[in-house]
N, C-alpha and C. Protein backbone atom coordinates (compact mmCIF):
# COMPACT_ATOMS: atom_id res chain seq x y z
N UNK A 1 -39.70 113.95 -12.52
CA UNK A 1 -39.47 115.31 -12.94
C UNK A 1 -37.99 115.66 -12.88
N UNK A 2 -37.48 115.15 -11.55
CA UNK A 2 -35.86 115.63 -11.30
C UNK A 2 -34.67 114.73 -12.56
N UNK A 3 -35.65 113.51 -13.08
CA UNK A 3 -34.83 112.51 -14.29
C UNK A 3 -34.91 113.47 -15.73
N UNK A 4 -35.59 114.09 -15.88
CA UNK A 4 -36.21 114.98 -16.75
C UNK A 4 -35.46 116.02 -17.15
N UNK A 5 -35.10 116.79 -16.10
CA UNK A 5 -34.40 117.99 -15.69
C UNK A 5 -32.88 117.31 -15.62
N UNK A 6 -32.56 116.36 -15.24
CA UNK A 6 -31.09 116.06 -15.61
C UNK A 6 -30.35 115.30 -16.55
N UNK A 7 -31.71 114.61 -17.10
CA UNK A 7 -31.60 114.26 -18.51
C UNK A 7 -31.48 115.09 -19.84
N UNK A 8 -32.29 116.64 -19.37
CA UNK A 8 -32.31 118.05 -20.67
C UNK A 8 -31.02 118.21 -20.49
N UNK A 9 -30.61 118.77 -18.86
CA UNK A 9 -29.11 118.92 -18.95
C UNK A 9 -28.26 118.46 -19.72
N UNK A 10 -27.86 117.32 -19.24
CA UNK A 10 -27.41 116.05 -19.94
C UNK A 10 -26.82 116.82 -21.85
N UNK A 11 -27.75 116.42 -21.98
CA UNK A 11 -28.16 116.89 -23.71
C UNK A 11 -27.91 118.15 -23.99
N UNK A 12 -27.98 118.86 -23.47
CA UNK A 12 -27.71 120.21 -23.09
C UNK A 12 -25.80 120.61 -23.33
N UNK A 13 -25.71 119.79 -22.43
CA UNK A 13 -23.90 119.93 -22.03
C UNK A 13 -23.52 119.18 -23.65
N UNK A 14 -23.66 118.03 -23.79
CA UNK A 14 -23.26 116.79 -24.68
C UNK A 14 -23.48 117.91 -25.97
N UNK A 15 -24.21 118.71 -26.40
CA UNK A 15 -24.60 119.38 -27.48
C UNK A 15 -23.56 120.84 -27.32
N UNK A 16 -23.26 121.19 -26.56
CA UNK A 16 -22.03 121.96 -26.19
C UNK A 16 -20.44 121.89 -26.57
N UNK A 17 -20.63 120.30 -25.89
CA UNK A 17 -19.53 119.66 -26.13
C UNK A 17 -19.01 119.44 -27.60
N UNK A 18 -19.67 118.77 -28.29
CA UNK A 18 -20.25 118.14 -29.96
C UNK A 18 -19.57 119.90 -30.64
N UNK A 19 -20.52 120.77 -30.52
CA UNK A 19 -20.04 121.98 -31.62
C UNK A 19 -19.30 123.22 -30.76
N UNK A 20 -18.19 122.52 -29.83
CA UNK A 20 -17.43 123.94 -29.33
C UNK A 20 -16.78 124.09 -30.30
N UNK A 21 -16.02 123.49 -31.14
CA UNK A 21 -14.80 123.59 -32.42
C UNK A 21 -16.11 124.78 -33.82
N UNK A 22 -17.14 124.57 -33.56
CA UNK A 22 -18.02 125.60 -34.47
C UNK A 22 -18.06 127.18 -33.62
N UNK A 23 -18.34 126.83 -32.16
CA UNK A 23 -18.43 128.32 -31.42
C UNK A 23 -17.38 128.96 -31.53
N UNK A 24 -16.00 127.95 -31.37
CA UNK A 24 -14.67 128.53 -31.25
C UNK A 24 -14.16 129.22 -32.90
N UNK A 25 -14.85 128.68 -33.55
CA UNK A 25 -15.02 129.38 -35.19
C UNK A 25 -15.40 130.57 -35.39
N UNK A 26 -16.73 130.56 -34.01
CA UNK A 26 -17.21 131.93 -34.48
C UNK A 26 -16.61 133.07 -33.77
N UNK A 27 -16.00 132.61 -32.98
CA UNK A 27 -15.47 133.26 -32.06
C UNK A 27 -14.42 134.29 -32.47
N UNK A 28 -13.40 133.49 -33.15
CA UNK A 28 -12.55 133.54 -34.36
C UNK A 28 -12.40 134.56 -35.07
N UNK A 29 -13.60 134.93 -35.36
CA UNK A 29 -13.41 136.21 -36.13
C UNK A 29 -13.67 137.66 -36.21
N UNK A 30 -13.39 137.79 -34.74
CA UNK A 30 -13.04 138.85 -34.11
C UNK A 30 -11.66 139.39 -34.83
N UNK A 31 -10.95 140.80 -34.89
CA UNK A 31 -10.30 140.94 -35.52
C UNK A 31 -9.22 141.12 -33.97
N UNK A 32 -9.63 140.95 -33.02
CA UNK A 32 -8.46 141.25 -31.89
C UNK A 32 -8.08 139.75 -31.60
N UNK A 33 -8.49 138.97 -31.95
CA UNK A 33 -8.22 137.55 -31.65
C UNK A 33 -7.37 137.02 -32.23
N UNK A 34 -6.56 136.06 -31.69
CA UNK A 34 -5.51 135.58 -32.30
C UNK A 34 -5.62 134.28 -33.10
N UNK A 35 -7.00 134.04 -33.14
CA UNK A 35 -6.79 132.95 -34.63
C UNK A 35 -7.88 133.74 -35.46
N UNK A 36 -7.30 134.66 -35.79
CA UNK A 36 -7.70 135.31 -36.82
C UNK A 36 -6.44 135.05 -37.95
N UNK A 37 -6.98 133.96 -39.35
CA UNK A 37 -6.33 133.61 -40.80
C UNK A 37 -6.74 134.13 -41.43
N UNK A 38 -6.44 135.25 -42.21
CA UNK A 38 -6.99 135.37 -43.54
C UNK A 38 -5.82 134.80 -45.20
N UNK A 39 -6.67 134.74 -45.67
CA UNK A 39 -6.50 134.36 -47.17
C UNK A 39 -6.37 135.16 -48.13
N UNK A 40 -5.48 135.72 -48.07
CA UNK A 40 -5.09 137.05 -49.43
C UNK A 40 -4.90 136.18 -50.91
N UNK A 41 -5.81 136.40 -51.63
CA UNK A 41 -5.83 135.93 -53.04
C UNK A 41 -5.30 137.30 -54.13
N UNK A 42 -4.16 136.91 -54.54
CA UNK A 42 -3.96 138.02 -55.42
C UNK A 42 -2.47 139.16 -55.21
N UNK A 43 -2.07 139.65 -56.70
CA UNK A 43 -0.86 140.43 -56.24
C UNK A 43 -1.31 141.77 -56.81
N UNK A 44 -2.43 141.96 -57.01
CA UNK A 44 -2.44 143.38 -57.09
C UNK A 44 -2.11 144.50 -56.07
N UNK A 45 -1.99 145.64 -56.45
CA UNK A 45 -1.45 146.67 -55.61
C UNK A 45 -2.03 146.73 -54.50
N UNK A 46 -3.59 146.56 -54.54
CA UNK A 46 -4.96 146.81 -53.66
C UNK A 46 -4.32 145.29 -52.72
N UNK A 47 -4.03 144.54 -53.36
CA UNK A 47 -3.77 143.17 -52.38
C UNK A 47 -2.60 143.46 -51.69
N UNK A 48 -1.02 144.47 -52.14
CA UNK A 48 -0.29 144.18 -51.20
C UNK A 48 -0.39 145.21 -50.54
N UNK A 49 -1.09 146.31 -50.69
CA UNK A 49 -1.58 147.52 -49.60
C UNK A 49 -2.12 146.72 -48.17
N UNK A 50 -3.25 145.72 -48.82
CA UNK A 50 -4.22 145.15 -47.64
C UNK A 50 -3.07 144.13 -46.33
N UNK A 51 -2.31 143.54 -47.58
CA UNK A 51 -1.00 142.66 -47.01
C UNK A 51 -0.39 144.08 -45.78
N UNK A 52 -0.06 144.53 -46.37
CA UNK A 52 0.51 145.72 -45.37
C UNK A 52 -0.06 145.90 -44.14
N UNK A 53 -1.32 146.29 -44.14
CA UNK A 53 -2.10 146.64 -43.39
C UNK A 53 -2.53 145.76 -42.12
N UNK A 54 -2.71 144.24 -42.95
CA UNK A 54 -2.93 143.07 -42.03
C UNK A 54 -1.61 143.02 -40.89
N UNK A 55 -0.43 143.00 -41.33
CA UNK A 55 0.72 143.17 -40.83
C UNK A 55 0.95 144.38 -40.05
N UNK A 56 0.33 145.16 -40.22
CA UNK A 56 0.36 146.23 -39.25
C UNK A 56 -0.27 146.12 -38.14
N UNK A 57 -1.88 145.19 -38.05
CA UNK A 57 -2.34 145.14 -37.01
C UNK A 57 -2.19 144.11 -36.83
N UNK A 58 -0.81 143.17 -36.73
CA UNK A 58 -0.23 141.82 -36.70
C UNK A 58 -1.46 140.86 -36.95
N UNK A 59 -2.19 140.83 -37.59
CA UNK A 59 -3.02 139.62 -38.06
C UNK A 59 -2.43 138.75 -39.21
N UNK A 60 -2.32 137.41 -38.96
CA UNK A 60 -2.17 136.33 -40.02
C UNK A 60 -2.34 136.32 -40.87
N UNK A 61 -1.84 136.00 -42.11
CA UNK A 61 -2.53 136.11 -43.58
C UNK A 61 -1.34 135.34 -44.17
N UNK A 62 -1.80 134.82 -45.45
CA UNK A 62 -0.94 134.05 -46.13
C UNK A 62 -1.41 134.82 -47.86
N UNK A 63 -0.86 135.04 -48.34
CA UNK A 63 -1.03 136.04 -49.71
C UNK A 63 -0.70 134.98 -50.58
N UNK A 64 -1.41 134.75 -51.72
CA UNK A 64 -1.27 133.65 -52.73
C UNK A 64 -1.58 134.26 -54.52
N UNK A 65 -0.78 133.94 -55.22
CA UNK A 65 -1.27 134.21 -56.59
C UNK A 65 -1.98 133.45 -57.32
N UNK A 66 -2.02 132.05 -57.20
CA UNK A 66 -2.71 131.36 -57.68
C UNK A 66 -3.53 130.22 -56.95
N UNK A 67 -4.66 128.85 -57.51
CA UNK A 67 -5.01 128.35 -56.74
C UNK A 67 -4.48 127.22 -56.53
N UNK A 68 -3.57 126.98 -57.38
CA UNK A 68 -2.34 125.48 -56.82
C UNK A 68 -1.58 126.08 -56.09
N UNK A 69 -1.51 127.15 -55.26
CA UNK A 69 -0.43 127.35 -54.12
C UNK A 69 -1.27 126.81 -52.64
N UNK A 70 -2.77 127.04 -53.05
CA UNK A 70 -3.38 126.81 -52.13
C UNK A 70 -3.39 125.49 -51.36
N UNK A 71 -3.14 125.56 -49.82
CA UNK A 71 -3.27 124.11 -49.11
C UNK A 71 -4.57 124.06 -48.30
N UNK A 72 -5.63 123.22 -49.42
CA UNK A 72 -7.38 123.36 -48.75
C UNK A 72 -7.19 122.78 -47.22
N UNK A 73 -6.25 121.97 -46.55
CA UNK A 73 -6.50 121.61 -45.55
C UNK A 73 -5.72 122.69 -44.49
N UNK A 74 -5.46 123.98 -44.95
CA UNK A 74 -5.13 125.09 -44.06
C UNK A 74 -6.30 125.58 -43.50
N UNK A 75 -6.43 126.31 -42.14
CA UNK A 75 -7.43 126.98 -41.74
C UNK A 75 -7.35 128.48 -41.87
N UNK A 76 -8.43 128.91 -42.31
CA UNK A 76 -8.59 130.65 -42.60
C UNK A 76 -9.90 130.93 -42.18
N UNK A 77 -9.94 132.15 -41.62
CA UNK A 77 -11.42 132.56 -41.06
C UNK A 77 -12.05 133.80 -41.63
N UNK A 78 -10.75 134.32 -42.84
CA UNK A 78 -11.58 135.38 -43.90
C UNK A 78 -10.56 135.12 -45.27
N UNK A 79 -11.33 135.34 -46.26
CA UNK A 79 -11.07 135.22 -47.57
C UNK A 79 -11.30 136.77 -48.25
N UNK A 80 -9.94 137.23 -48.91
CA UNK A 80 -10.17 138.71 -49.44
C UNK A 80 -9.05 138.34 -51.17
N UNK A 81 -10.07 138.14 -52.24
CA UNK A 81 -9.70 138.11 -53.50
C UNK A 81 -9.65 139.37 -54.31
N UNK A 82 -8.48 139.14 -54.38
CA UNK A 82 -8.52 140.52 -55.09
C UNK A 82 -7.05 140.78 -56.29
N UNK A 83 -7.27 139.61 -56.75
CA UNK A 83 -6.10 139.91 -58.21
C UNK A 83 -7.34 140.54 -58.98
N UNK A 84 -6.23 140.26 -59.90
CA UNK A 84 -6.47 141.25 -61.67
C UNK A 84 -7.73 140.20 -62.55
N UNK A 85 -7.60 138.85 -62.25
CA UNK A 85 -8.67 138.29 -62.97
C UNK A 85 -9.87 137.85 -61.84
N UNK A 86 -11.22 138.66 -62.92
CA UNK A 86 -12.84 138.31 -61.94
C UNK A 86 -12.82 136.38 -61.92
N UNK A 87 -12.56 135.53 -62.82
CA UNK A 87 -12.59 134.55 -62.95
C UNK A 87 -12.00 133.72 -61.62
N UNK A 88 -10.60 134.20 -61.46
CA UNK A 88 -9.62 134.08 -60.22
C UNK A 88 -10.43 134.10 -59.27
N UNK A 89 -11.24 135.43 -59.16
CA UNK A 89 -11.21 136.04 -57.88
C UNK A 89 -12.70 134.87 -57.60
N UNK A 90 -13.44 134.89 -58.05
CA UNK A 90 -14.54 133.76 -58.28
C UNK A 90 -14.55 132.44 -57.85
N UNK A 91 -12.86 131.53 -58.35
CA UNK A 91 -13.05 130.65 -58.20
C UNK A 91 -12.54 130.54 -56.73
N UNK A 92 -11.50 131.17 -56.57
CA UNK A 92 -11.27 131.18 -55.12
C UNK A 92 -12.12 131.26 -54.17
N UNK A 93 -13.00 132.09 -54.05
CA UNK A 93 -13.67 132.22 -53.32
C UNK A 93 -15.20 131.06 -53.29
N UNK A 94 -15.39 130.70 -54.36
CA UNK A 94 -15.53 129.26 -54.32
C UNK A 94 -15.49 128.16 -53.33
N UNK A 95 -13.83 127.57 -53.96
CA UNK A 95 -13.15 127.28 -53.06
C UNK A 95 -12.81 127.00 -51.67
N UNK A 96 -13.16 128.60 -51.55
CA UNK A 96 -12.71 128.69 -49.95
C UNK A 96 -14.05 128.65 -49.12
N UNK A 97 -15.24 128.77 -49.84
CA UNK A 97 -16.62 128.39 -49.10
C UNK A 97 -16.89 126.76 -49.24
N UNK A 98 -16.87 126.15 -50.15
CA UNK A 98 -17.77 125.14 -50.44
C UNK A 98 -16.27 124.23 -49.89
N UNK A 99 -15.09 123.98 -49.77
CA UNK A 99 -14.08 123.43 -49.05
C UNK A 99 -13.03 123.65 -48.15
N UNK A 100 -12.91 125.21 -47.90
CA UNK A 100 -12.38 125.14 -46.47
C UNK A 100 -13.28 125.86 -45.42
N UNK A 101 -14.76 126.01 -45.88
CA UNK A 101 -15.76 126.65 -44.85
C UNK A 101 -15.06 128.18 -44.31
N UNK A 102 -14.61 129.11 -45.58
CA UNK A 102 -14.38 130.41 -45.51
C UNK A 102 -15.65 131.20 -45.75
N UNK A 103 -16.09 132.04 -44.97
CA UNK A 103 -17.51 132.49 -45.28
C UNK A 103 -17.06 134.23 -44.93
N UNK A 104 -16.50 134.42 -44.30
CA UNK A 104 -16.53 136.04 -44.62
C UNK A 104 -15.47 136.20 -45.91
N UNK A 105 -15.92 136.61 -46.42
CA UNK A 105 -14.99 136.80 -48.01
C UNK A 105 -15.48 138.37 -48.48
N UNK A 106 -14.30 138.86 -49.41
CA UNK A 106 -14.97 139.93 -50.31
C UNK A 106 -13.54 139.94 -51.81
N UNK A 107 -14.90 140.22 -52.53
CA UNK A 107 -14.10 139.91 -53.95
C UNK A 107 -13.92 141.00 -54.80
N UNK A 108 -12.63 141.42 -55.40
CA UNK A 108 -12.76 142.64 -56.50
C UNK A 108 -13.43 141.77 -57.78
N UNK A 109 -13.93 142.68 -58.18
CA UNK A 109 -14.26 142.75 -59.58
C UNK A 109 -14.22 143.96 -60.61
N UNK A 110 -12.86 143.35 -61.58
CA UNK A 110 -12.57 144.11 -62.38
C UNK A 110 -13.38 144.84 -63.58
N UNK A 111 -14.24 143.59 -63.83
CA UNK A 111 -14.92 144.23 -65.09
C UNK A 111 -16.55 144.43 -64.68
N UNK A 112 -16.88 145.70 -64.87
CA UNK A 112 -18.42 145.91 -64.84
C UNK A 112 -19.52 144.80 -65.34
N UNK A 113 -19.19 144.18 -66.88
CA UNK A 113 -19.71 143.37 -67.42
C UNK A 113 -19.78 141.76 -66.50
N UNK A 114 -18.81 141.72 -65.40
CA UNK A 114 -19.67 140.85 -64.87
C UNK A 114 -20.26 140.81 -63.48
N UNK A 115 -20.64 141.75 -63.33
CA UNK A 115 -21.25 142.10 -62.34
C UNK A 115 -22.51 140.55 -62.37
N UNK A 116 -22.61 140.39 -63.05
CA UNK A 116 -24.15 139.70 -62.53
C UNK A 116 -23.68 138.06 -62.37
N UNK A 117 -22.51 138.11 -62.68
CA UNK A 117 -21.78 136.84 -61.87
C UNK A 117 -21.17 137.04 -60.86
N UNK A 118 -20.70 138.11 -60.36
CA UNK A 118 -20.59 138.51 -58.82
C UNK A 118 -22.10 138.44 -58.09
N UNK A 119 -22.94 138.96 -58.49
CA UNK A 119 -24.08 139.28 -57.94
C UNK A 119 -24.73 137.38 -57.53
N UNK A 120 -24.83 136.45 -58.20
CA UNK A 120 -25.04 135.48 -58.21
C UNK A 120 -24.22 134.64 -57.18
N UNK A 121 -22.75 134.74 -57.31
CA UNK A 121 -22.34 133.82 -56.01
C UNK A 121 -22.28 134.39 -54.91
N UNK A 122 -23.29 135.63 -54.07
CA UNK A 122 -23.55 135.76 -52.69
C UNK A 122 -22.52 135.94 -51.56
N UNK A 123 -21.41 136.56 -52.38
CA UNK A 123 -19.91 136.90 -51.50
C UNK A 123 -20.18 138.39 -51.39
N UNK A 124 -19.85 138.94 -50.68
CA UNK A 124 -20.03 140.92 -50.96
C UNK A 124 -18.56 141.17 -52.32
N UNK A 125 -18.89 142.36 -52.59
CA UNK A 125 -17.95 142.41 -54.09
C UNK A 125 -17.87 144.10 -54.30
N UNK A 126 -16.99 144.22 -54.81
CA UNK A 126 -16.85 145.93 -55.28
C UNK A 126 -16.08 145.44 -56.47
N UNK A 127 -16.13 147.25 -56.60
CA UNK A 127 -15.55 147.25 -58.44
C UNK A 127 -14.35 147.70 -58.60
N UNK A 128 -13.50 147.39 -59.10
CA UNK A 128 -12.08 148.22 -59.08
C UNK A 128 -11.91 149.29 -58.70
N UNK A 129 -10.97 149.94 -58.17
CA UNK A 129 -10.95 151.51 -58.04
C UNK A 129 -11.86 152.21 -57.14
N UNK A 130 -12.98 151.18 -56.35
CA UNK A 130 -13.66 151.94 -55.45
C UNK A 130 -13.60 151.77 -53.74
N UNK A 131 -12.50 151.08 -53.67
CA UNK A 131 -12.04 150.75 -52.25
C UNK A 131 -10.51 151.18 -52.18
N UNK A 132 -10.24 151.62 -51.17
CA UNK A 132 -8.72 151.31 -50.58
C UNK A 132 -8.83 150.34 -49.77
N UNK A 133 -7.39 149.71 -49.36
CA UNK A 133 -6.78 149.01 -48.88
C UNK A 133 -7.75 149.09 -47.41
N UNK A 134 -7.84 150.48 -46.91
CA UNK A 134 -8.06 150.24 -45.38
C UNK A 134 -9.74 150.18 -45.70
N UNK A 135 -10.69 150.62 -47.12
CA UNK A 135 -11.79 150.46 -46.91
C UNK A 135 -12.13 148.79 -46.78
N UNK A 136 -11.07 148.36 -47.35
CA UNK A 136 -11.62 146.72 -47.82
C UNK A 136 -11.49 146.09 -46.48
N UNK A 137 -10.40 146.47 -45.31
CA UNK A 137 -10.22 145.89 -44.01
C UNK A 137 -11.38 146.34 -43.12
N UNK A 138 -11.84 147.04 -43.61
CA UNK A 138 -12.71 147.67 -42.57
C UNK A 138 -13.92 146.65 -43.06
N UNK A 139 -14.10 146.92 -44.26
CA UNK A 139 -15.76 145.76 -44.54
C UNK A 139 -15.16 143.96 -44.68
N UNK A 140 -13.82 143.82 -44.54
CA UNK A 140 -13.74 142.37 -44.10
C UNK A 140 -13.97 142.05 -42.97
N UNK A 141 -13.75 142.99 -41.96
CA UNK A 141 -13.71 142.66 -40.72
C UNK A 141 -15.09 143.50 -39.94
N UNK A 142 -15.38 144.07 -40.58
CA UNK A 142 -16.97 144.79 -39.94
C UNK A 142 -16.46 145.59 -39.11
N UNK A 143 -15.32 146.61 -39.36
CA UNK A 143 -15.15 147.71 -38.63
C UNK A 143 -15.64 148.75 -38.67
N UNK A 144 -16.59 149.21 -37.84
CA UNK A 144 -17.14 150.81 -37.79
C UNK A 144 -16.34 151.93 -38.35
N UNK A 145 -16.15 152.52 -39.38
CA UNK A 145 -15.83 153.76 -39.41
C UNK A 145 -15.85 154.66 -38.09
N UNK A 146 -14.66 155.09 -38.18
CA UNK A 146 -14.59 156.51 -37.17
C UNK A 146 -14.77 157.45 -37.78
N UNK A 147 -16.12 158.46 -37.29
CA UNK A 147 -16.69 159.99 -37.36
C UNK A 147 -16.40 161.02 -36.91
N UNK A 148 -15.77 161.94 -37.57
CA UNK A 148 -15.11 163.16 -36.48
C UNK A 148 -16.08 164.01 -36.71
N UNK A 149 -16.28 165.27 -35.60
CA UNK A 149 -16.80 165.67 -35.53
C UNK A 149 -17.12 167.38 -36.16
């Protein structure tokens, strides 16, 4: 019984060991934490507002216009696309799921008409003109709104 019990252990720890670099991922993306990367795709206005903003609450970010600037073997722990082309903003975010394992993402989308190709690749998405800068930080990072009273 006592080989049993220190054998689960065992397996227990060893399985700990194996995916701390995944816990320490999740850990990550806390917005007070300091390996917090994000991935600014885009030079629209809405992108260098957000640039601003990140920099204000000294968080990391690297701002890019296109996807040959991109270095896939960089680490980022949020992805926020938001140029002028839906196509752009699409493939990036792509990209940044299926090869650098970026999973909190959010994407503008400029044109109404493609909404149902936003709707299909399973990233959250808004439409031009209906976020600011600090709404988009707030739903990248899952910040509660503050309610006054």
């Amino acid at each position: 019984m006592i080989v049993i019990f220190v054998a689960l252990y065992g397996i227990g720890e060893l399985a700990l060991w194996l995916f701390r670099d995944f816990f320490d991922a999740l850990d990550s993306r806390k917005t007070n934490d300091n390996n917090v990367r994000v991935l600014l795709f885009g030079t629209s206005v809405l992108a260098c507002e957000l640039a601003l903003l990140l920099e204000s609450h000294e968080i990391e970010y690297l701002q890019i216009e296109s996807e040959s600037q991109l270095d896939r073997a960089a680490a980022f722990t949020h992805l926020a696309a938001l140029s002028d082309s839906d196509l752009d903003n699409l493939m990036i975010s792509r990209t940044g799921e299926r090869m650098m394992n970026i999973y909190a993402q959010l994407l503008l989308c400029n044109e109404p008409r493609n909404d149902s190709v936003f709707q299909s690749n399973d990233a959250p998405w808004f439409h031009k003109g209906e976020h600011s800068a600090e709404k988009v930080f707030r739903q990248l990072f899952h910040v509660a709104e503050e309610r006054s009273c």
